[in-house]
C-alpha atoms as a PDB file:
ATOM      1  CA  UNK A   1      22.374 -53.524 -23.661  1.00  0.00           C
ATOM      2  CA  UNK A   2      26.053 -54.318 -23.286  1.00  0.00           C
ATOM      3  CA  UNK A   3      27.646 -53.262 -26.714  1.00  0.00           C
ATOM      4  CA  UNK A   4      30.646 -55.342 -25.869  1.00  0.00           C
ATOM      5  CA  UNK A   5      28.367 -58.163 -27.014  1.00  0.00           C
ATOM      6  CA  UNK A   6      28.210 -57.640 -30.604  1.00  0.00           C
ATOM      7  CA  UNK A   7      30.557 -59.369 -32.914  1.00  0.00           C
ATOM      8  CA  UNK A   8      33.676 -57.849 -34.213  1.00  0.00           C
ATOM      9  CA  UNK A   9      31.836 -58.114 -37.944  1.00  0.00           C
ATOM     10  CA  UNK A  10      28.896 -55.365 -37.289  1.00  0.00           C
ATOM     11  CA  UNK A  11      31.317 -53.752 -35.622  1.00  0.00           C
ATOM     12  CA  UNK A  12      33.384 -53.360 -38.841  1.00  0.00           C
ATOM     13  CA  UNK A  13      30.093 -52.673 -40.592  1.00  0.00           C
ATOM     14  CA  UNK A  14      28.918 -49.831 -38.075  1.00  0.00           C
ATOM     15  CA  UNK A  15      32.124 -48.192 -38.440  1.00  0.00           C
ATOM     16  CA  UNK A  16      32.538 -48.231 -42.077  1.00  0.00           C
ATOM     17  CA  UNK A  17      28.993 -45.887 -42.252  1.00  0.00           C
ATOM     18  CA  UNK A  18      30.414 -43.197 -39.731  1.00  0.00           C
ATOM     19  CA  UNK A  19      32.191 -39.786 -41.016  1.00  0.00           C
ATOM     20  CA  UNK A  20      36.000 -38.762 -39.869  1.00  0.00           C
ATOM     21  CA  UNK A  21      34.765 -37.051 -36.653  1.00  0.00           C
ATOM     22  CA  UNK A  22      32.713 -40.380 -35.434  1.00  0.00           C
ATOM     23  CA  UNK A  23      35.352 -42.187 -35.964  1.00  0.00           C
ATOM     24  CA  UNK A  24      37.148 -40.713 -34.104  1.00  0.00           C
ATOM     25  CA  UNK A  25      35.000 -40.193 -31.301  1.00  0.00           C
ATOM     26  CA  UNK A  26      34.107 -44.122 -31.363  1.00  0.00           C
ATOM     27  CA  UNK A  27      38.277 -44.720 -30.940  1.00  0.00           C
ATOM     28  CA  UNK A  28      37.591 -42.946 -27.418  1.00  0.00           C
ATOM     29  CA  UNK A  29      34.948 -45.628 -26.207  1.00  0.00           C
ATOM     30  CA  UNK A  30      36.921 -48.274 -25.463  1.00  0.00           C
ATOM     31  CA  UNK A  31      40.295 -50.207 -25.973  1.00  0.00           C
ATOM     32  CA  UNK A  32      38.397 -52.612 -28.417  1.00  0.00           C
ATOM     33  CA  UNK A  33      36.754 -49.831 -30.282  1.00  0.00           C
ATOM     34  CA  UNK A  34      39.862 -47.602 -30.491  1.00  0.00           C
ATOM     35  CA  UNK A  35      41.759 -50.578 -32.183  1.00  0.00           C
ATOM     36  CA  UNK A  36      38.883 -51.535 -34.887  1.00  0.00           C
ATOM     37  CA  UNK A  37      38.506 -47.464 -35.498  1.00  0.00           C
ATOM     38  CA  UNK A  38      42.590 -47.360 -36.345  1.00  0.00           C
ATOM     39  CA  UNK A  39      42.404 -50.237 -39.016  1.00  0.00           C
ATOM     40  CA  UNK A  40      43.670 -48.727 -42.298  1.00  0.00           C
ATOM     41  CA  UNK A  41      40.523 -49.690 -45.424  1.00  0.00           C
ATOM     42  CA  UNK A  42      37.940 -47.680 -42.552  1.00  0.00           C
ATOM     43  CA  UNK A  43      40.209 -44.474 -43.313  1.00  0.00           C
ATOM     44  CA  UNK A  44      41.024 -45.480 -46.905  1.00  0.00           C
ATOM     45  CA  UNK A  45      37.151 -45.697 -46.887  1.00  0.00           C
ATOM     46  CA  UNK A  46      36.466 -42.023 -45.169  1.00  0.00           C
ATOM     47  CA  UNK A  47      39.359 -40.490 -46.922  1.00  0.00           C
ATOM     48  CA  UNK A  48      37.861 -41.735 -50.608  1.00  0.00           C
ATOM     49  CA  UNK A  49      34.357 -40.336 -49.401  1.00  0.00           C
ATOM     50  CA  UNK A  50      35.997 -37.043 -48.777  1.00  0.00           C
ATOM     51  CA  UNK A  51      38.302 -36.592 -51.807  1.00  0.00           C
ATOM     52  CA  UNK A  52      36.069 -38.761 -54.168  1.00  0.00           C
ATOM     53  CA  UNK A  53      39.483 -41.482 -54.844  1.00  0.00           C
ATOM     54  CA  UNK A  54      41.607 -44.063 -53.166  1.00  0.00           C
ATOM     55  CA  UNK A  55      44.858 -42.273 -51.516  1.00  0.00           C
ATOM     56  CA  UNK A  56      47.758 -43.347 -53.016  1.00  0.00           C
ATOM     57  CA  UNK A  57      48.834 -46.947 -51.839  1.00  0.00           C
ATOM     58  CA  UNK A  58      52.251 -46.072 -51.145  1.00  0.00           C
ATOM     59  CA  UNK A  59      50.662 -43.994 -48.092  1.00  0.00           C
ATOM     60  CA  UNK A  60      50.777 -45.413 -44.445  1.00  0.00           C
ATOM     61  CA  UNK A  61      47.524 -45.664 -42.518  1.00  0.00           C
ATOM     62  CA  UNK A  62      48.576 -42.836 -40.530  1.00  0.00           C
ATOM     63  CA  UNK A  63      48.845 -40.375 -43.205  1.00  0.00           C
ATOM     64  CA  UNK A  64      45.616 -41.399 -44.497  1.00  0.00           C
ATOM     65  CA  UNK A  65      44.177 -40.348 -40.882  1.00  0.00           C
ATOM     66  CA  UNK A  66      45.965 -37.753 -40.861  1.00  0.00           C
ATOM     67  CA  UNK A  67      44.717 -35.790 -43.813  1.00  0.00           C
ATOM     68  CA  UNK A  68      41.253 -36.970 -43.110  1.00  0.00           C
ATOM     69  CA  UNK A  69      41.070 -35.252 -39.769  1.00  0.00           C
ATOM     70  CA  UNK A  70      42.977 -32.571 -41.029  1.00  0.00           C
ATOM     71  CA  UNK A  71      40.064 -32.017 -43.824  1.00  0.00           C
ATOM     72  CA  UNK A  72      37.719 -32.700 -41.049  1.00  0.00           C
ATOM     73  CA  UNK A  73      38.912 -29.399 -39.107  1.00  0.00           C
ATOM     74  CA  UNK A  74      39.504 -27.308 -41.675  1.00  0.00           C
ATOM     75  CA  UNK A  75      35.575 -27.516 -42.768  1.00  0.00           C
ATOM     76  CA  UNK A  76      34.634 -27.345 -39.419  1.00  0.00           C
ATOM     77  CA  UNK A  77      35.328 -24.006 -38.392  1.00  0.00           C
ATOM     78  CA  UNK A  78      33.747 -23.001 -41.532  1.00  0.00           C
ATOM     79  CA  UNK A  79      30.714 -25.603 -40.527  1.00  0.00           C
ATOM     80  CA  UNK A  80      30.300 -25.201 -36.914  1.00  0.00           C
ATOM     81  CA  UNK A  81      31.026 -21.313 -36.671  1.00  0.00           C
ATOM     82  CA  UNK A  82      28.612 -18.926 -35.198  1.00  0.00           C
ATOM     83  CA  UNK A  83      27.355 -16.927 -38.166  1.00  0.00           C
ATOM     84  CA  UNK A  84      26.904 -13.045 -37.956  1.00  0.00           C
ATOM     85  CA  UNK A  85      25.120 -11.438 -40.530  1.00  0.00           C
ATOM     86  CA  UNK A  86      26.331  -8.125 -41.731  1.00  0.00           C
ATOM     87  CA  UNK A  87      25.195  -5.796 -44.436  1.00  0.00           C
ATOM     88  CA  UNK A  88      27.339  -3.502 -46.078  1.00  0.00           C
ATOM     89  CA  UNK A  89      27.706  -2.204 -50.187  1.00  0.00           C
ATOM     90  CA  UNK A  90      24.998  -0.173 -52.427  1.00  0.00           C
ATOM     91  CA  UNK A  91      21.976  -1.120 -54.349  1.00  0.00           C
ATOM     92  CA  UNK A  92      23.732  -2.820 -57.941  1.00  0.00           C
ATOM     93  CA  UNK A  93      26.885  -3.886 -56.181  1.00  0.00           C
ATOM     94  CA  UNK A  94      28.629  -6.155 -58.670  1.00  0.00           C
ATOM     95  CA  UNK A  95      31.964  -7.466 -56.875  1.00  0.00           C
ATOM     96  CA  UNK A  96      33.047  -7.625 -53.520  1.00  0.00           C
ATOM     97  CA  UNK A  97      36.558  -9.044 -51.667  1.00  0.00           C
ATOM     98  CA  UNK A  98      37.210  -9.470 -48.106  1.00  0.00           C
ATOM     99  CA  UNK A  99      39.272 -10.433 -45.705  1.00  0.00           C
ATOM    100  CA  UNK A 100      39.136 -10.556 -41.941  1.00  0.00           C
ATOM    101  CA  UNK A 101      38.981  -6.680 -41.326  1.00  0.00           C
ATOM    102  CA  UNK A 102      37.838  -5.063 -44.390  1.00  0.00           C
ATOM    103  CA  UNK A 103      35.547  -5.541 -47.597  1.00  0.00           C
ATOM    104  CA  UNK A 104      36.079  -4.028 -50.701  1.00  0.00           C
ATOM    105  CA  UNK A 105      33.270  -3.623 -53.132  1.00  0.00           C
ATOM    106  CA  UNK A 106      32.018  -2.661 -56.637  1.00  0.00           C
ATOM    107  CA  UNK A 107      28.557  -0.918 -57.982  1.00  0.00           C
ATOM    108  CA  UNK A 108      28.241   0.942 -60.648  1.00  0.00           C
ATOM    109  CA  UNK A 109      31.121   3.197 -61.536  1.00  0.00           C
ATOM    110  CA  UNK A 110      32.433   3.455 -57.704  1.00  0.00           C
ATOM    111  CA  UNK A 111      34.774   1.016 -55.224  1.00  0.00           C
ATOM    112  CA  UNK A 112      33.993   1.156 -51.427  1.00  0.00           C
ATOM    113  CA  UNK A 113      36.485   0.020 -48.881  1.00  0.00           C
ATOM    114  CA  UNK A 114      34.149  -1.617 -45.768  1.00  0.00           C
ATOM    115  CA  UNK A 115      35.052  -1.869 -42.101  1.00  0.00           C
ATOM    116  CA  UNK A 116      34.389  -4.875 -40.617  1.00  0.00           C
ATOM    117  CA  UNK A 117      34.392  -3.810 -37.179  1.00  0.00           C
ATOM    118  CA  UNK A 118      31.848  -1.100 -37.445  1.00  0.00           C
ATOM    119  CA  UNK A 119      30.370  -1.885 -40.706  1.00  0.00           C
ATOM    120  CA  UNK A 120      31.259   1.644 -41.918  1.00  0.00           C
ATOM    121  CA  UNK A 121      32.201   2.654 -44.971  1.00  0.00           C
ATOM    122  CA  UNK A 122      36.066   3.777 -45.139  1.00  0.00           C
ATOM    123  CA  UNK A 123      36.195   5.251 -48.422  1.00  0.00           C
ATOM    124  CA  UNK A 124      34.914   5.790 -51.873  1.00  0.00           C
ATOM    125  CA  UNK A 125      37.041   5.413 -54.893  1.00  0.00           C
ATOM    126  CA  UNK A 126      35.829   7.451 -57.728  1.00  0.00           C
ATOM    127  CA  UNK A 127      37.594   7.502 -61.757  1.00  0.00           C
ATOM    128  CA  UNK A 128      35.771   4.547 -63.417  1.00  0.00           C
ATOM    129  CA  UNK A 129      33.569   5.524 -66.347  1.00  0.00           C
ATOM    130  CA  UNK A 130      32.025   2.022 -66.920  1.00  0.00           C
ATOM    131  CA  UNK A 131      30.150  -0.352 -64.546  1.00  0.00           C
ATOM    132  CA  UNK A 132      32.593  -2.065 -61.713  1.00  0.00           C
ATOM    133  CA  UNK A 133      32.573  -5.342 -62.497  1.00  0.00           C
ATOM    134  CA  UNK A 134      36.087  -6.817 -60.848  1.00  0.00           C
ATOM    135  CA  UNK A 135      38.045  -5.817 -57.256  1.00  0.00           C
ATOM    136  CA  UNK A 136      40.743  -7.581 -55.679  1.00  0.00           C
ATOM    137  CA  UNK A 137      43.114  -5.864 -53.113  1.00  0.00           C
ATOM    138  CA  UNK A 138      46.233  -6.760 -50.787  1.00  0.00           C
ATOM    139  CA  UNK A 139      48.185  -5.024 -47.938  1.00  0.00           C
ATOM    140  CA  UNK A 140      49.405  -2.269 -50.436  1.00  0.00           C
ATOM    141  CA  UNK A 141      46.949  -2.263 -53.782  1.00  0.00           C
ATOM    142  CA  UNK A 142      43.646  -2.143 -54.266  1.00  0.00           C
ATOM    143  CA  UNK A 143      42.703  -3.063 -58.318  1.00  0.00           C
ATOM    144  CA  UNK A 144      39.372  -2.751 -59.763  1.00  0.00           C
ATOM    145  CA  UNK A 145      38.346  -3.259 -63.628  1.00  0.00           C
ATOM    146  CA  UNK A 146      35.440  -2.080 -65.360  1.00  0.00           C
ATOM    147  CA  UNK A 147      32.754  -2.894 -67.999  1.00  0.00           C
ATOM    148  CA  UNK A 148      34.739  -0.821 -70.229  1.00  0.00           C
ATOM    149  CA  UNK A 149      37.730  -2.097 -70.462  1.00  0.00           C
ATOM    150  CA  UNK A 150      39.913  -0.236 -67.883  1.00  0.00           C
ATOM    151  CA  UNK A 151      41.797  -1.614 -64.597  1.00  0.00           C
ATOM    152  CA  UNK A 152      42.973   0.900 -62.383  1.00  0.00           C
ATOM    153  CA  UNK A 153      45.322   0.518 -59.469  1.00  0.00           C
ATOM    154  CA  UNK A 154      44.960   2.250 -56.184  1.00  0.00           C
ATOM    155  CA  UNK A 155      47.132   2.513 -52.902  1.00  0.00           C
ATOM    156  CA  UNK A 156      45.529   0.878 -50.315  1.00  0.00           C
ATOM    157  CA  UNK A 157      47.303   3.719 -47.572  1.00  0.00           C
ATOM    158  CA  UNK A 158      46.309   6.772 -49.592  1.00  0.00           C
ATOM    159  CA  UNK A 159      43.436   5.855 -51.017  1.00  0.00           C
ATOM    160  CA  UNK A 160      44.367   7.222 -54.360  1.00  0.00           C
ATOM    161  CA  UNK A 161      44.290   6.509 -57.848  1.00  0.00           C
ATOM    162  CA  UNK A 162      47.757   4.947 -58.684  1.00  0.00           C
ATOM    163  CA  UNK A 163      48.021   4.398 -62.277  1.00  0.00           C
ATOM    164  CA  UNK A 164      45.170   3.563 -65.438  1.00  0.00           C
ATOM    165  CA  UNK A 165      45.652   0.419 -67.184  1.00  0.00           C
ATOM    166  CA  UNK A 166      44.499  -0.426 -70.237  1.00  0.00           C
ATOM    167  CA  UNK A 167      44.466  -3.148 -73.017  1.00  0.00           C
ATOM    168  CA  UNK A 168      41.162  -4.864 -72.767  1.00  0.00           C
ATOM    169  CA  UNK A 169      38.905  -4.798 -75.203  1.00  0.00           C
ATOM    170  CA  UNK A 170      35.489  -5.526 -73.594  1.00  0.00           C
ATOM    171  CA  UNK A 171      34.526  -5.641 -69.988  1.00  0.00           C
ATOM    172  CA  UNK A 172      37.589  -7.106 -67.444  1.00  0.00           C
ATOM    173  CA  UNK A 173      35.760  -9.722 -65.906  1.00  0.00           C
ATOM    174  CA  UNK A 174      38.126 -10.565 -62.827  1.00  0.00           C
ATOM    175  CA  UNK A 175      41.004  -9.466 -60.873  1.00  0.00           C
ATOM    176  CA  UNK A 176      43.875 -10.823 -58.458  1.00  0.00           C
ATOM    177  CA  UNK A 177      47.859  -9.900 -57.401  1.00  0.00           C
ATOM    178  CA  UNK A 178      49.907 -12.298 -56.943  1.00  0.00           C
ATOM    179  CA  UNK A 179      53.283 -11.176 -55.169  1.00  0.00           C
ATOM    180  CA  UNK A 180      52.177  -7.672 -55.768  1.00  0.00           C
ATOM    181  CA  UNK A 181      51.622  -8.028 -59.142  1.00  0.00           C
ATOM    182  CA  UNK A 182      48.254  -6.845 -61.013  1.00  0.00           C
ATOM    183  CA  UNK A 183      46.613  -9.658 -63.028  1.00  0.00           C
ATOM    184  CA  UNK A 184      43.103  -8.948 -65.009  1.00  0.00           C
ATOM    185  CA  UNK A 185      41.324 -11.148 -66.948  1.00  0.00           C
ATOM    186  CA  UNK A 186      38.290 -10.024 -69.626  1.00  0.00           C
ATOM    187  CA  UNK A 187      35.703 -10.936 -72.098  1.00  0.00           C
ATOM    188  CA  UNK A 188      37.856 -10.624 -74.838  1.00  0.00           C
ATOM    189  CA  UNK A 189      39.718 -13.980 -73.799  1.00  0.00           C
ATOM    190  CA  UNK A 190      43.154 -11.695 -72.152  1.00  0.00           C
ATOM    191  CA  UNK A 191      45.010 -12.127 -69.302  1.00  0.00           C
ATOM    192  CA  UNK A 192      46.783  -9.649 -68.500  1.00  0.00           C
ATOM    193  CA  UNK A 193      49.847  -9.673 -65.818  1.00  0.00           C
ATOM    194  CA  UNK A 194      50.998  -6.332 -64.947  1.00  0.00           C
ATOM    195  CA  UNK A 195      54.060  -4.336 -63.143  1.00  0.00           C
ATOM    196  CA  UNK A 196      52.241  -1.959 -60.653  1.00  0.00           C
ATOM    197  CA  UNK A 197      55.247   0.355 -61.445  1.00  0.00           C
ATOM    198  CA  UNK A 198      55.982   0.327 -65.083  1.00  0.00           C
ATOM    199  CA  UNK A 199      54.950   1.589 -68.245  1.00  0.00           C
ATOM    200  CA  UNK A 200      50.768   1.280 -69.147  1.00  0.00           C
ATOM    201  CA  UNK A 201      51.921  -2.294 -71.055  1.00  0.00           C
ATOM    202  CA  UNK A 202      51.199  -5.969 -69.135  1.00  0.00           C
ATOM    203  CA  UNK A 203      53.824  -8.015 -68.559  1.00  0.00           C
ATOM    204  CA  UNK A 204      52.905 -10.670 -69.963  1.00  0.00           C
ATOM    205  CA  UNK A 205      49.803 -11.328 -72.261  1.00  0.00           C
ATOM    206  CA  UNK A 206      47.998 -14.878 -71.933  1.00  0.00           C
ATOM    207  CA  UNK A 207      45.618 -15.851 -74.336  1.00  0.00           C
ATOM    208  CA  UNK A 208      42.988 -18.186 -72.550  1.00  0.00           C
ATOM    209  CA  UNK A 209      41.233 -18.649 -75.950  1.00  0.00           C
ATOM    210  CA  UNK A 210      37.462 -17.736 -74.859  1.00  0.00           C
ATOM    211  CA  UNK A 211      35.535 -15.001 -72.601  1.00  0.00           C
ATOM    212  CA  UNK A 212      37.310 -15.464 -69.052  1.00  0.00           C
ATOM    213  CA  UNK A 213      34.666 -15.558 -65.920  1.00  0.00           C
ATOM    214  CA  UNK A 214      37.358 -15.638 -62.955  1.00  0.00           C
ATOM    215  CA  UNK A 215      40.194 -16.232 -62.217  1.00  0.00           C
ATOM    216  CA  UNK A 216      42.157 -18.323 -59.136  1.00  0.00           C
ATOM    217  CA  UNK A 217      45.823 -18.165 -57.794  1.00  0.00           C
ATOM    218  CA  UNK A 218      48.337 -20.944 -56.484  1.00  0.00           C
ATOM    219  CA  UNK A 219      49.954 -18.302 -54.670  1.00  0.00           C
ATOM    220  CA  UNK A 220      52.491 -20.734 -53.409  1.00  0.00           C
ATOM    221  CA  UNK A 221      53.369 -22.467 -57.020  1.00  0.00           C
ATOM    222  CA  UNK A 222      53.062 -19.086 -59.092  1.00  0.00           C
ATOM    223  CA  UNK A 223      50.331 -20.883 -61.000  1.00  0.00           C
ATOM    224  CA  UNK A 224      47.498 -18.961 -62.063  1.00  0.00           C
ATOM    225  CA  UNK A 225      44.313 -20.671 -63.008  1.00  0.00           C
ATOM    226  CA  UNK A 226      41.624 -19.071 -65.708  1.00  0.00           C
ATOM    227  CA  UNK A 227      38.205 -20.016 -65.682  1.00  0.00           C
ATOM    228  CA  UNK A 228      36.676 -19.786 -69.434  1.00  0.00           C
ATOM    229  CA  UNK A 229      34.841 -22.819 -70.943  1.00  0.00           C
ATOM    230  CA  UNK A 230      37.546 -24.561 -69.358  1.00  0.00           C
ATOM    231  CA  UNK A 231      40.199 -24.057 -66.971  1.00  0.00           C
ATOM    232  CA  UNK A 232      43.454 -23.350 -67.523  1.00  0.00           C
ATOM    233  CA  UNK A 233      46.354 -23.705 -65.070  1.00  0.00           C
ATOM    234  CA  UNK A 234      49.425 -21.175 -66.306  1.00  0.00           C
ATOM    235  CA  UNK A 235      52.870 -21.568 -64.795  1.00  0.00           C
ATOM    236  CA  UNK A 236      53.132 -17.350 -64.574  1.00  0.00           C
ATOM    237  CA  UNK A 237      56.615 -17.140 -64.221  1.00  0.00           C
ATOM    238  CA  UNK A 238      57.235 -19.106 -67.785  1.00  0.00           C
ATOM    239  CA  UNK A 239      53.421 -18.523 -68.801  1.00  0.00           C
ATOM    240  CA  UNK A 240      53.337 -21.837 -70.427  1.00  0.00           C
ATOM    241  CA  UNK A 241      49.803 -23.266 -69.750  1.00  0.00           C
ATOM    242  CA  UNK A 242      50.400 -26.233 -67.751  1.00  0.00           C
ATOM    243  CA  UNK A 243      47.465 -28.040 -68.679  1.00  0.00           C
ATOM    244  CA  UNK A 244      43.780 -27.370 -69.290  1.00  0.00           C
ATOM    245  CA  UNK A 245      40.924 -29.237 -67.906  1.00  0.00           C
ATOM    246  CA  UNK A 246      37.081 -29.675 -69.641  1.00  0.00           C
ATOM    247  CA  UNK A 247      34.303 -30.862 -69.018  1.00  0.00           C
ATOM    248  CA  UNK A 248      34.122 -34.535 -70.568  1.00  0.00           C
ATOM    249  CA  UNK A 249      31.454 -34.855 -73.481  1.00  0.00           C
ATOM    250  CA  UNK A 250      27.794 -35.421 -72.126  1.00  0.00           C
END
């Protein structure tokens, strides 16, 4: 059948059904196809299916494209990757991080550094008394926090215990470092943002009001965002909250 023959109309219906990357494939057809595929609601449509609203309706057509297929190839390497499955960690491991050489992980009172490469195991770091229940790590730090309380900080070249940290009150329930800076979060509602070289005192002290259960970094905007029964987005360098977000009423 000659699809040349169909009316502009199903055309326009057809279209509006397909995701960003059949779109885009269909603008590679044909002249005819390439123009209906570039009309501006058919990406206002995709890029509202993606991001759940309208864009903005100050922004040109292009743009809208442009983010779409931008979304489109960020979640496909993720999608489309070939998936290797490795095993690494200990019976009871609680935590892990990783990036794209190492993993770092948690079980009971000991953190493991992971090769990727070999799946070895590069080190253990022992000096928790309680349950590992948080890890984070960067080029220079490694952090872990326990069930009872206590954050330590290790160097990531030596391998060694750094400096105890303490001010929790019940189990630290997440971990991050932002700029090189040690931020852990617990059950007992604190925040705490640390200087990896000073005094055992945080920083700064922010009171998310509830048990925290993780925590997220805007690395880029120094915001900090605290998951408790809500979440709470904190400007860290003023640590005003910026606004927190709930769940509307069911």
């Amino acid at each position: 059948a000659d699809y040349t023959m169909l009316p502009e109309e199903c055309w326009v219906h057809v279209l509006q059904r397909l995701g960003v990357k059949e779109l885009c494939y269909m603008s590679r057809v044909s002249r005819s196809l390439r123009g209906l595929a570039a009309r501006p609601f058919l990406w206002s449509t995709a890029y509202q299916r993606l991001f759940g609203t309208a864009p903005p309706a100050d922004w040109s057509g292009q743009t809208v494209k442009r983010l779409c297929r931008r979304s489109e190839l960020r979640a496909s390497r993720w999608m489309e990757a070939d998936v290797e499955l490795k095993s690494a960690g200990f019976p009871g491991t609680w935590c892990c991080q990783l990036d794209d050489a190492k993993v770092l992980s948690g079980d009971s009172c000991c953190v493991r550094l992971w090769s990727h490469d070999t799946g070895r195991r590069i080190a253990t770091l022992r000096g928790h008394t309680g349950r590992i229940t948080a890890v984070a790590f960067d080029d220079d730090l490694i952090l872990s926090g326990c069930s009872q309380g206590t954050v330590k900080i290790w160097s990531m070249d030596e391998l060694k215990l750094s400096k105890t940290l303490r001010y929790h009150t019940d189990a630290v329930s997440a971990t991050a470092l932002m700029h090189g800076l040690p931020i852990s979060a617990g059950k007992d509602g604190a925040v705490c943002v640390w200087d990896a070289a000073a005094p055992n005192s945080p920083l700064v002290v922010l009171e998310s009001g509830g048990p925290v259960h993780a925590l997220q970094l805007q690395e880029e905007k120094g915001q900090l965002i605290s998951a408790t029964s809500s979440l709470g987005v904190w400007d860290v360098s003023t640590t005003q909250l910026l606004f927190n977000l709930s769940a509307p009423p069911a």
